[in-house]
PDB file of N, CA and C in Angstrom:
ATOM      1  N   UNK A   1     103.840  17.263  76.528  1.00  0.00           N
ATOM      2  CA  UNK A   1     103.320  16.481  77.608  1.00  0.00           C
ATOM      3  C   UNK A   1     102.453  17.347  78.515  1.00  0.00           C
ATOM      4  N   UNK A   2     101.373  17.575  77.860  1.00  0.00           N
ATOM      5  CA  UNK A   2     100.704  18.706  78.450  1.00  0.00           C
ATOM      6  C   UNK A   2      99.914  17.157  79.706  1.00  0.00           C
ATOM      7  N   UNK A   3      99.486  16.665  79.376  1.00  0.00           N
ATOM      8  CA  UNK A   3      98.791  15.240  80.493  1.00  0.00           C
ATOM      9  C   UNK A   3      99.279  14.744  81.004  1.00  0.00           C
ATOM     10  N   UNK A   4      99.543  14.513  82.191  1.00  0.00           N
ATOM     11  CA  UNK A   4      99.998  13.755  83.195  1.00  0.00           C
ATOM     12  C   UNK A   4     100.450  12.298  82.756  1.00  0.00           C
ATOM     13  N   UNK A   5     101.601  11.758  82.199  1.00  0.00           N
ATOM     14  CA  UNK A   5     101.290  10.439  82.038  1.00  0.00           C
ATOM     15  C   UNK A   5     101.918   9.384  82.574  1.00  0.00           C
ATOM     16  N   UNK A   6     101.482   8.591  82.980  1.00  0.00           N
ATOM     17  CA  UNK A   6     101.852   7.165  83.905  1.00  0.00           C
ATOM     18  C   UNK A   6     103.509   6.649  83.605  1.00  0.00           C
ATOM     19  N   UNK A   7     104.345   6.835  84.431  1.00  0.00           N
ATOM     20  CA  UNK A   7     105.395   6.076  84.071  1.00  0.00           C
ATOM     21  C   UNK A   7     105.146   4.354  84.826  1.00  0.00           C
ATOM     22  N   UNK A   8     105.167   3.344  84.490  1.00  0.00           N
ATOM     23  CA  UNK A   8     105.829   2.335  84.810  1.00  0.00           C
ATOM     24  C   UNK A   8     106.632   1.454  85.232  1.00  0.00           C
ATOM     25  N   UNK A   9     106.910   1.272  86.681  1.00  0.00           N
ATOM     26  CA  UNK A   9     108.192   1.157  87.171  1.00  0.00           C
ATOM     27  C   UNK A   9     107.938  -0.129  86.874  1.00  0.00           C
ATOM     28  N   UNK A  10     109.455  -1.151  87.323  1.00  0.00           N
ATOM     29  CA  UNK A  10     109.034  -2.447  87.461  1.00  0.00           C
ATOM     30  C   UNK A  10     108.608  -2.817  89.117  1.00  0.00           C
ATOM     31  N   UNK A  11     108.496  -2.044  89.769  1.00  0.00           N
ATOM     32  CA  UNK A  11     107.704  -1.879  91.017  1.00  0.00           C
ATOM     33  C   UNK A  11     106.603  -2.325  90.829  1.00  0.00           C
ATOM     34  N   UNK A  12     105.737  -1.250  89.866  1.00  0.00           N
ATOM     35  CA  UNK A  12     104.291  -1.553  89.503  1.00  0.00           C
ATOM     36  C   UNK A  12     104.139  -2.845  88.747  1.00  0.00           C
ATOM     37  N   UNK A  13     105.266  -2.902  88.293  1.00  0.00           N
ATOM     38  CA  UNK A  13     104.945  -4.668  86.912  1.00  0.00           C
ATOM     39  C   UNK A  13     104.919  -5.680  88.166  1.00  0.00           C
ATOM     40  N   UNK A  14     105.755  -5.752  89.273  1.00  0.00           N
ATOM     41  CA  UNK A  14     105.700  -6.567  89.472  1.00  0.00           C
ATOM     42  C   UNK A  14     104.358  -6.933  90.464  1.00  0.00           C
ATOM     43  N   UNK A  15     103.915  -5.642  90.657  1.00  0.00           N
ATOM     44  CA  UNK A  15     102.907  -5.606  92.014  1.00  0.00           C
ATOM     45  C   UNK A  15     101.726  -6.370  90.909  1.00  0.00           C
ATOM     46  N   UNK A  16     101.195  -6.247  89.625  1.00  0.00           N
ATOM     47  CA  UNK A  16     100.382  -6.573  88.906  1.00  0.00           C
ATOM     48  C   UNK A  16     100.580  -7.764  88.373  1.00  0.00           C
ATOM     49  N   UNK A  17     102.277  -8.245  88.720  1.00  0.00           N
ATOM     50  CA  UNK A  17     102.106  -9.822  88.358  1.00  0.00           C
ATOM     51  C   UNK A  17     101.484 -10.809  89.750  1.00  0.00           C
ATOM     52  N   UNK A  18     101.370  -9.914  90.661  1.00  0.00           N
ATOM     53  CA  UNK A  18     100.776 -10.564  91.919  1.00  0.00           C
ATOM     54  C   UNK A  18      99.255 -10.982  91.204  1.00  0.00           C
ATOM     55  N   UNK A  19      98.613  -9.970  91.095  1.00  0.00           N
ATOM     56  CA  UNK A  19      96.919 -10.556  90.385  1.00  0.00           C
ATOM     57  C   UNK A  19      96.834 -11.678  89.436  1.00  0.00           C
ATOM     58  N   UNK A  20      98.329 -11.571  88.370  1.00  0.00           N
ATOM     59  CA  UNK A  20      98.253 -13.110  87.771  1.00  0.00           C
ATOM     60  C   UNK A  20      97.206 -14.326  88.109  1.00  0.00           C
ATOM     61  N   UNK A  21      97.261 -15.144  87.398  1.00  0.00           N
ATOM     62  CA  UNK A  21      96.858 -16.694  88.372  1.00  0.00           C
ATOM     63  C   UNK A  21      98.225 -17.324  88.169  1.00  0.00           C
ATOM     64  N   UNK A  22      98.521 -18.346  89.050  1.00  0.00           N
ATOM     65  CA  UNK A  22      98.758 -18.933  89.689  1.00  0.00           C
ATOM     66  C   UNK A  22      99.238 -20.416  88.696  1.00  0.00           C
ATOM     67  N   UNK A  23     100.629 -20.897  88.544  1.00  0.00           N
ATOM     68  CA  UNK A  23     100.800 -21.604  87.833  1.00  0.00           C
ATOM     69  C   UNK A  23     101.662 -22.694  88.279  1.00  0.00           C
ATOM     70  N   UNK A  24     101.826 -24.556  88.044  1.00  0.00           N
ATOM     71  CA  UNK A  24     103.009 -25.244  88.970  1.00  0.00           C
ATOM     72  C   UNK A  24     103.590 -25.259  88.506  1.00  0.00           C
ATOM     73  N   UNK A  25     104.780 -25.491  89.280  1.00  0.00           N
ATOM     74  CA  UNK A  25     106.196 -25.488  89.195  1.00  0.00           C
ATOM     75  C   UNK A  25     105.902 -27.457  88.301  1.00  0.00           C
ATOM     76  N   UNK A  26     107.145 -27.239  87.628  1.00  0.00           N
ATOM     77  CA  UNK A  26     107.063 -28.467  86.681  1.00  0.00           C
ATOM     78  C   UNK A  26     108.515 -29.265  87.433  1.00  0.00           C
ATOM     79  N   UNK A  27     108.771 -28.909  88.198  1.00  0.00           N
ATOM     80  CA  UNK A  27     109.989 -29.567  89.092  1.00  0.00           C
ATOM     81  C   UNK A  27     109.151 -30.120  90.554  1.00  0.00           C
ATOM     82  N   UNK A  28     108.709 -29.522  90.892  1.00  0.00           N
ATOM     83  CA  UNK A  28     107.943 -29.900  92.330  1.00  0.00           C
ATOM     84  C   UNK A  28     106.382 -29.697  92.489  1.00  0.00           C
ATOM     85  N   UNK A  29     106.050 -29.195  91.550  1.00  0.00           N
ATOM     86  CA  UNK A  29     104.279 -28.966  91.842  1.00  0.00           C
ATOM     87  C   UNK A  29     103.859 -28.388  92.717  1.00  0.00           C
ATOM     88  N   UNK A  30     104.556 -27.152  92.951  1.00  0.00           N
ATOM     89  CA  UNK A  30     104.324 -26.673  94.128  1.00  0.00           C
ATOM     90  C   UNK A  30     103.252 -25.305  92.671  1.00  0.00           C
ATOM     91  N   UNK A  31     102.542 -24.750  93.657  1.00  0.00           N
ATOM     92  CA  UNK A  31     101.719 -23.340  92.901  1.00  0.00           C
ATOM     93  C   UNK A  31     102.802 -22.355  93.180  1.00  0.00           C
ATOM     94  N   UNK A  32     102.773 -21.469  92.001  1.00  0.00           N
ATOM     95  CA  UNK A  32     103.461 -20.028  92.515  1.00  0.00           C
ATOM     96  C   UNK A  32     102.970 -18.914  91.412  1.00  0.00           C
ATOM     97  N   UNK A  33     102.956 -17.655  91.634  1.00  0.00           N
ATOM     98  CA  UNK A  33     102.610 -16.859  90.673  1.00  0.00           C
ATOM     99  C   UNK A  33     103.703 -16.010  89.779  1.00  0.00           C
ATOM    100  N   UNK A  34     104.314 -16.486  88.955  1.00  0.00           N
ATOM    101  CA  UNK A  34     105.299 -16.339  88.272  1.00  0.00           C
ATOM    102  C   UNK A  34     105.911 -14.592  88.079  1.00  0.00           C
ATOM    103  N   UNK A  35     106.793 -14.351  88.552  1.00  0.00           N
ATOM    104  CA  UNK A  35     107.207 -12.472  88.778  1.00  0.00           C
ATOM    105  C   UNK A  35     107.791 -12.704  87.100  1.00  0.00           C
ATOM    106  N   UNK A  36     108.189 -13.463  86.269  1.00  0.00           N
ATOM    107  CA  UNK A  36     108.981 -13.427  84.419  1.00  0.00           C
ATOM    108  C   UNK A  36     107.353 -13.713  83.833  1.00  0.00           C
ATOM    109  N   UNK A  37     107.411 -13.400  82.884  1.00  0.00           N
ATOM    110  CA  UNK A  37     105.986 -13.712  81.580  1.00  0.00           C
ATOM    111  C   UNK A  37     106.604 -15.437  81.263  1.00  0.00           C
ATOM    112  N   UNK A  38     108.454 -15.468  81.262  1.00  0.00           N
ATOM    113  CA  UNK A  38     109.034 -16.647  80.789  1.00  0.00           C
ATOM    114  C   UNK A  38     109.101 -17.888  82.016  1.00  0.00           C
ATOM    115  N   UNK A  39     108.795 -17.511  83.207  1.00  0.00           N
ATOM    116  CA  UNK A  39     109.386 -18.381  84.548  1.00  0.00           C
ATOM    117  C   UNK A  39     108.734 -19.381  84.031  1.00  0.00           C
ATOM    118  N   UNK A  40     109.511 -20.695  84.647  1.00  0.00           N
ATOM    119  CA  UNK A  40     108.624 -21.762  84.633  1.00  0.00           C
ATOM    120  C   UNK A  40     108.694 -22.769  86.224  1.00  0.00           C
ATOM    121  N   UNK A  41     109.794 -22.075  86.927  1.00  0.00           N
ATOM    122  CA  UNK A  41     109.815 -22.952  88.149  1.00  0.00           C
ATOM    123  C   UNK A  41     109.855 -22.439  88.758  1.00  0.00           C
ATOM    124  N   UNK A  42     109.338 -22.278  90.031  1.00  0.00           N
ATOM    125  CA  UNK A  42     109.170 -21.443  91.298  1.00  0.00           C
ATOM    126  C   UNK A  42     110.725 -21.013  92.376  1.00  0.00           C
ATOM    127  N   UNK A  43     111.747 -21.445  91.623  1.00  0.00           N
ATOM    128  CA  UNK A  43     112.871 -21.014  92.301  1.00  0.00           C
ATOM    129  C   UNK A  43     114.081 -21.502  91.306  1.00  0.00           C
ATOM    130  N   UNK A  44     115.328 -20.989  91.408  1.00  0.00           N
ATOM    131  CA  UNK A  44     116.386 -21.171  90.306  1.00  0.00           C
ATOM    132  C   UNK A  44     116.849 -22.461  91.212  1.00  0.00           C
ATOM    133  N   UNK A  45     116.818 -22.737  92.318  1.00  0.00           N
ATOM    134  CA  UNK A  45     117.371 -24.417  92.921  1.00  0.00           C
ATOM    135  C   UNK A  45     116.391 -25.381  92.473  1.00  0.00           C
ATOM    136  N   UNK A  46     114.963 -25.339  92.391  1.00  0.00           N
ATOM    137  CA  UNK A  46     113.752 -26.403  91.424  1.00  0.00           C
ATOM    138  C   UNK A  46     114.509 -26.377  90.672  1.00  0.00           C
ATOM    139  N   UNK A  47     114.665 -25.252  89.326  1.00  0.00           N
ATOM    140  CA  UNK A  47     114.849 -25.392  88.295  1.00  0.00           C
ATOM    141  C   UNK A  47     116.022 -26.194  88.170  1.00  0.00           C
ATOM    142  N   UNK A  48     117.003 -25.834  88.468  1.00  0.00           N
ATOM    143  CA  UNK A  48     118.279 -26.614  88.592  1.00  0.00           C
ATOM    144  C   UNK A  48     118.423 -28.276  88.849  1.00  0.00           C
ATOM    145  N   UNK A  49     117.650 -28.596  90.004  1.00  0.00           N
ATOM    146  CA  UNK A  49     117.317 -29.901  90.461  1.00  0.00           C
ATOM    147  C   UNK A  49     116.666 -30.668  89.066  1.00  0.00           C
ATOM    148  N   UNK A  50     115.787 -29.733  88.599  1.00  0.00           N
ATOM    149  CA  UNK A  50     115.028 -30.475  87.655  1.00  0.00           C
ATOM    150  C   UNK A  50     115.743 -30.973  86.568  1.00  0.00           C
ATOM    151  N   UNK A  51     116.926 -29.967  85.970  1.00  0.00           N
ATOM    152  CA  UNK A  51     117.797 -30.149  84.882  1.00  0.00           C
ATOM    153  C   UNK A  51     118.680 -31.114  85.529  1.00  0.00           C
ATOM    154  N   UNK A  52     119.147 -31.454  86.514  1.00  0.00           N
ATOM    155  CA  UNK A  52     120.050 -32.640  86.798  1.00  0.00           C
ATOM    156  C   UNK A  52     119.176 -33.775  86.821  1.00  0.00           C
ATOM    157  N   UNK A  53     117.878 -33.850  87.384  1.00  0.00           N
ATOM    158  CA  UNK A  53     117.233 -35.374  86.860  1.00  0.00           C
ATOM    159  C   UNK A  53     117.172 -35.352  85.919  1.00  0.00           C
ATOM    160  N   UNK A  54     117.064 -34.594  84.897  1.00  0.00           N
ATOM    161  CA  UNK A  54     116.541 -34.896  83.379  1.00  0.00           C
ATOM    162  C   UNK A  54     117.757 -35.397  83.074  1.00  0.00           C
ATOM    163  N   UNK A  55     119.064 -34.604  82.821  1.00  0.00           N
ATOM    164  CA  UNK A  55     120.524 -35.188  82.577  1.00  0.00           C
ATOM    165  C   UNK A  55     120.812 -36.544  83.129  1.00  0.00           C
ATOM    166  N   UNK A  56     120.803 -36.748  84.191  1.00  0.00           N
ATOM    167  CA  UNK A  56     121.325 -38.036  85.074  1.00  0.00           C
ATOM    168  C   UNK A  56     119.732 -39.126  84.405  1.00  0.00           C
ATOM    169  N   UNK A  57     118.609 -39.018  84.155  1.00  0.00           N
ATOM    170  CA  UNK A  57     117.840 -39.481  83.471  1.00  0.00           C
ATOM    171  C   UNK A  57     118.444 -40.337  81.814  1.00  0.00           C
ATOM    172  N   UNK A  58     118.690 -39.178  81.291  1.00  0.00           N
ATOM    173  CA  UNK A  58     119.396 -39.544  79.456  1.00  0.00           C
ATOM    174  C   UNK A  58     119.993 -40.155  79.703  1.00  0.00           C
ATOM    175  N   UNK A  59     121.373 -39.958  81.209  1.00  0.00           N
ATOM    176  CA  UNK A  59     122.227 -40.845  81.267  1.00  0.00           C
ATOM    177  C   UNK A  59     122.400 -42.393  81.356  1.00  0.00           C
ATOM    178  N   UNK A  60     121.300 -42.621  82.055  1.00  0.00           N
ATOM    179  CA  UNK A  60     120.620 -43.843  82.389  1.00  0.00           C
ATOM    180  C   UNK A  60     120.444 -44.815  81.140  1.00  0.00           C
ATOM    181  N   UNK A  61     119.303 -43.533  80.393  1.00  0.00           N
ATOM    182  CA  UNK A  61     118.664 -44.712  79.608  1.00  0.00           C
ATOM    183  C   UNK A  61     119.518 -44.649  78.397  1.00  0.00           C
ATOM    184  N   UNK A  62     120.782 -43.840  77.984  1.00  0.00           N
ATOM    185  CA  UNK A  62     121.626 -44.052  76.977  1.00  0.00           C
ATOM    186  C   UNK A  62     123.005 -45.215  77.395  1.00  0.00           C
ATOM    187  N   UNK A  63     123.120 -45.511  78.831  1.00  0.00           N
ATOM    188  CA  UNK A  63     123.303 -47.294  79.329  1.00  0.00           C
ATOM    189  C   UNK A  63     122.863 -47.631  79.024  1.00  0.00           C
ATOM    190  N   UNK A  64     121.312 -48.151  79.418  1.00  0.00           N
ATOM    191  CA  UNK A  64     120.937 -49.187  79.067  1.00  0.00           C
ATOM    192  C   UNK A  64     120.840 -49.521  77.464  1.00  0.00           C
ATOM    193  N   UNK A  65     120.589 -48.386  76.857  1.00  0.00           N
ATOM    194  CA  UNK A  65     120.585 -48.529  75.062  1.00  0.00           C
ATOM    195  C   UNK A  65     121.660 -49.124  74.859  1.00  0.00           C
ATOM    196  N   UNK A  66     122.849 -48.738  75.027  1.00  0.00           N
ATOM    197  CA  UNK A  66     124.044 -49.564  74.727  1.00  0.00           C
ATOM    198  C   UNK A  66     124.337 -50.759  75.235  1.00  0.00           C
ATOM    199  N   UNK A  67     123.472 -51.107  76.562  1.00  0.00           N
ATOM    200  CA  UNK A  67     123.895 -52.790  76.759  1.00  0.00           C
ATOM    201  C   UNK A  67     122.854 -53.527  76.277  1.00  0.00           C
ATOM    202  N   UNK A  68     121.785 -53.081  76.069  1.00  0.00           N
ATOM    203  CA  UNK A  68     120.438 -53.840  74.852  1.00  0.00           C
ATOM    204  C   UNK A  68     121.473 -53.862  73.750  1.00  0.00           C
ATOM    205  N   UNK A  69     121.683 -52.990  73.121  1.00  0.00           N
ATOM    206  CA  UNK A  69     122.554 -53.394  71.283  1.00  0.00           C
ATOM    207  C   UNK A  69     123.648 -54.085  71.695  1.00  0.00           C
ATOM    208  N   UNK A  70     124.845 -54.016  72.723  1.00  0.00           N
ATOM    209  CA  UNK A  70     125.301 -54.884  73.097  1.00  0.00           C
ATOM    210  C   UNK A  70     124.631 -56.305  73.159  1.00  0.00           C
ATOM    211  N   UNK A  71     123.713 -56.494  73.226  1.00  0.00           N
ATOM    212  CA  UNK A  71     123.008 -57.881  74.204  1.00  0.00           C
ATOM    213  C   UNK A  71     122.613 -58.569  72.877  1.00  0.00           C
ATOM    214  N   UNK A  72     122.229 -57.571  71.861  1.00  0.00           N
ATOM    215  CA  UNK A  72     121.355 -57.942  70.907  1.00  0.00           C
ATOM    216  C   UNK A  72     122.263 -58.062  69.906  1.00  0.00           C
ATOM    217  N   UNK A  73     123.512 -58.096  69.628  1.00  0.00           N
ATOM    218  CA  UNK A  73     124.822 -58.331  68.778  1.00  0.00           C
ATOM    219  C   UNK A  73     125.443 -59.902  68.858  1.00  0.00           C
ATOM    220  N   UNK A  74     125.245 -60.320  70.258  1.00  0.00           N
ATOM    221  CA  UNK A  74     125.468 -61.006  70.958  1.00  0.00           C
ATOM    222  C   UNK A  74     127.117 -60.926  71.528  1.00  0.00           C
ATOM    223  N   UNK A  75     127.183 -60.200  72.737  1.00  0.00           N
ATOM    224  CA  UNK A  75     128.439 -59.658  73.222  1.00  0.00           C
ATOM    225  C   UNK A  75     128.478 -59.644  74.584  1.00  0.00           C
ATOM    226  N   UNK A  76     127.079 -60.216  74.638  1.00  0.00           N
ATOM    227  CA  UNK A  76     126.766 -60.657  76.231  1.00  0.00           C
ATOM    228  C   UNK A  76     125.788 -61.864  76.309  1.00  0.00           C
ATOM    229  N   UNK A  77     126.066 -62.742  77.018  1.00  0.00           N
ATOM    230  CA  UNK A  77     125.138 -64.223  76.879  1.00  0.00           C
ATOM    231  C   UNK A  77     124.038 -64.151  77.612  1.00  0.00           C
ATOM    232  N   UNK A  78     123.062 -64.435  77.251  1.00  0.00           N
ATOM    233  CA  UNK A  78     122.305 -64.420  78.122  1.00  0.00           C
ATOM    234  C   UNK A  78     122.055 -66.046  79.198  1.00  0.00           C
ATOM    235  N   UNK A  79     121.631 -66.133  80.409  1.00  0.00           N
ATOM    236  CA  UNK A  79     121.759 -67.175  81.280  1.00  0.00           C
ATOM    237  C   UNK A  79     120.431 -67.953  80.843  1.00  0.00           C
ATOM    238  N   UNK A  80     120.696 -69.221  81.487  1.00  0.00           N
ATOM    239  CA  UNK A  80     119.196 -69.984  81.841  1.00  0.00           C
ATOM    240  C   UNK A  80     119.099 -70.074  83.349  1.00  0.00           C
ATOM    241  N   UNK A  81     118.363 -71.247  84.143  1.00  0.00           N
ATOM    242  CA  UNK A  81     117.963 -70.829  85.324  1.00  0.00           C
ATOM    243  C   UNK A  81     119.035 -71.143  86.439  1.00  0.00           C
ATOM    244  N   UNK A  82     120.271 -72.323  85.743  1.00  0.00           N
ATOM    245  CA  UNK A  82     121.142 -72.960  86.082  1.00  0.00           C
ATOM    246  C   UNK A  82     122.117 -71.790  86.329  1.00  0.00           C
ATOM    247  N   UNK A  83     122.191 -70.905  85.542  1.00  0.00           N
ATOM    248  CA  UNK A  83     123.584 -70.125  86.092  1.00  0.00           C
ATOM    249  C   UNK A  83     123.059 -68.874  86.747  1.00  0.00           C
ATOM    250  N   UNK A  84     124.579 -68.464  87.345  1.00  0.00           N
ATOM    251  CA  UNK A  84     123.920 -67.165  88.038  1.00  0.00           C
ATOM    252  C   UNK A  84     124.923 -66.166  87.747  1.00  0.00           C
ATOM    253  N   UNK A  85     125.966 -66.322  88.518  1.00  0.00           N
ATOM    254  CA  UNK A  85     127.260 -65.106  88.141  1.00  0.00           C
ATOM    255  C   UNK A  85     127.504 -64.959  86.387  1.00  0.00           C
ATOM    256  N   UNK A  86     127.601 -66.274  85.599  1.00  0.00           N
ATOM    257  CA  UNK A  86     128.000 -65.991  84.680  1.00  0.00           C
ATOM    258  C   UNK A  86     127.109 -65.552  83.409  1.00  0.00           C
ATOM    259  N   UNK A  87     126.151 -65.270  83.965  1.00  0.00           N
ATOM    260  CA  UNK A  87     124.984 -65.122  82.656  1.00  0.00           C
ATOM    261  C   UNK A  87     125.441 -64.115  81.959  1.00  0.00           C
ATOM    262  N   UNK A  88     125.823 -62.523  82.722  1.00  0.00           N
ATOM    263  CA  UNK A  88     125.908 -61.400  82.401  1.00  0.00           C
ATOM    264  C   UNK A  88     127.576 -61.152  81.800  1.00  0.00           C
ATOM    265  N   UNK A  89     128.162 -62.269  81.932  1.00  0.00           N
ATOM    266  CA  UNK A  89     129.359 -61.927  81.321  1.00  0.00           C
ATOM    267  C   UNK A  89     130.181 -61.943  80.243  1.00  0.00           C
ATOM    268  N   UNK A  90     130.542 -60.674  79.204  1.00  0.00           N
ATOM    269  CA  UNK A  90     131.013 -61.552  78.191  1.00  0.00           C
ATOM    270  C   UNK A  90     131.599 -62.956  77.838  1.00  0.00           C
ATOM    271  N   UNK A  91     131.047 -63.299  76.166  1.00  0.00           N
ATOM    272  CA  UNK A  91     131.561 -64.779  76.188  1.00  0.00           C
ATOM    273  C   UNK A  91     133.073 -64.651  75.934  1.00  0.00           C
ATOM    274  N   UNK A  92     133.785 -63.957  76.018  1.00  0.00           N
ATOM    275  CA  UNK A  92     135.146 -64.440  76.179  1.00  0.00           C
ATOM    276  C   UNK A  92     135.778 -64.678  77.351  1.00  0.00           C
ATOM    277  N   UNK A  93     135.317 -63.854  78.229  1.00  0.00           N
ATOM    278  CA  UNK A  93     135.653 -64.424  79.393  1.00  0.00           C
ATOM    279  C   UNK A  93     135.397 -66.126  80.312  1.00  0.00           C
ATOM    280  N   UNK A  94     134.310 -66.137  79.332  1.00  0.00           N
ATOM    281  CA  UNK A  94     133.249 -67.153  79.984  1.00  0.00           C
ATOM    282  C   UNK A  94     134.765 -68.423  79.653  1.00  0.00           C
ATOM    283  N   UNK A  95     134.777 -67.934  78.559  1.00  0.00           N
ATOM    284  CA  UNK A  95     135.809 -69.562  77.521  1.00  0.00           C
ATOM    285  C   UNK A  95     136.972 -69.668  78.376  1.00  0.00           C
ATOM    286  N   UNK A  96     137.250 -68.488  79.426  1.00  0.00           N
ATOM    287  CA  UNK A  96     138.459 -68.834  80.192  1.00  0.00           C
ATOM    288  C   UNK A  96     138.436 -69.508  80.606  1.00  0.00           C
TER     289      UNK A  96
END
């Protein structure tokens, strides 16, 4: 090592991820310049927030999937304009 040579801190990595550009957060759209090569959200509480809408999201629409195939089996009646409470209720109950 006769030449002087550059060590690399992550001091310096990170001072050079400052020059980056500038990328949004996919949870809030906010801009930020990412300090990981991997980041994708401008804070671990976005990120987090984001993974509970997505979850509580599936959750949703894997209800409603099951009361459509329910509906569409016929295991739930559907109403005309005459009823109101009982449209949505199974027909066995209805026969009570």
């Amino acid at each position: 090592m006769t030449q002087k040579q550059s060590v690399r801190t992550h001091f310096q990595a990170r001072h050079e991820s400052k020059k980056a550009t500038k990328v949004t957060c996919p949870g809030c759209g906010k801009r930020f310049v990412p300090v990981r090569a991997w980041q994708e959200y401008h804070s671990a509480n976005c990120r987090k927030r984001a993974w509970e809408q997505r979850r509580l999201t599936g959750l949703l629409v894997s209800a409603l999937e099951r009361l459509l195939a329910e509906a569409r089996k016929g295991g739930v009646e559907r109403g005309t304009k005459g009823q109101s409470s009982q449209a949505l209720k199974p027909r066995e109950e209805q026969a009570l």
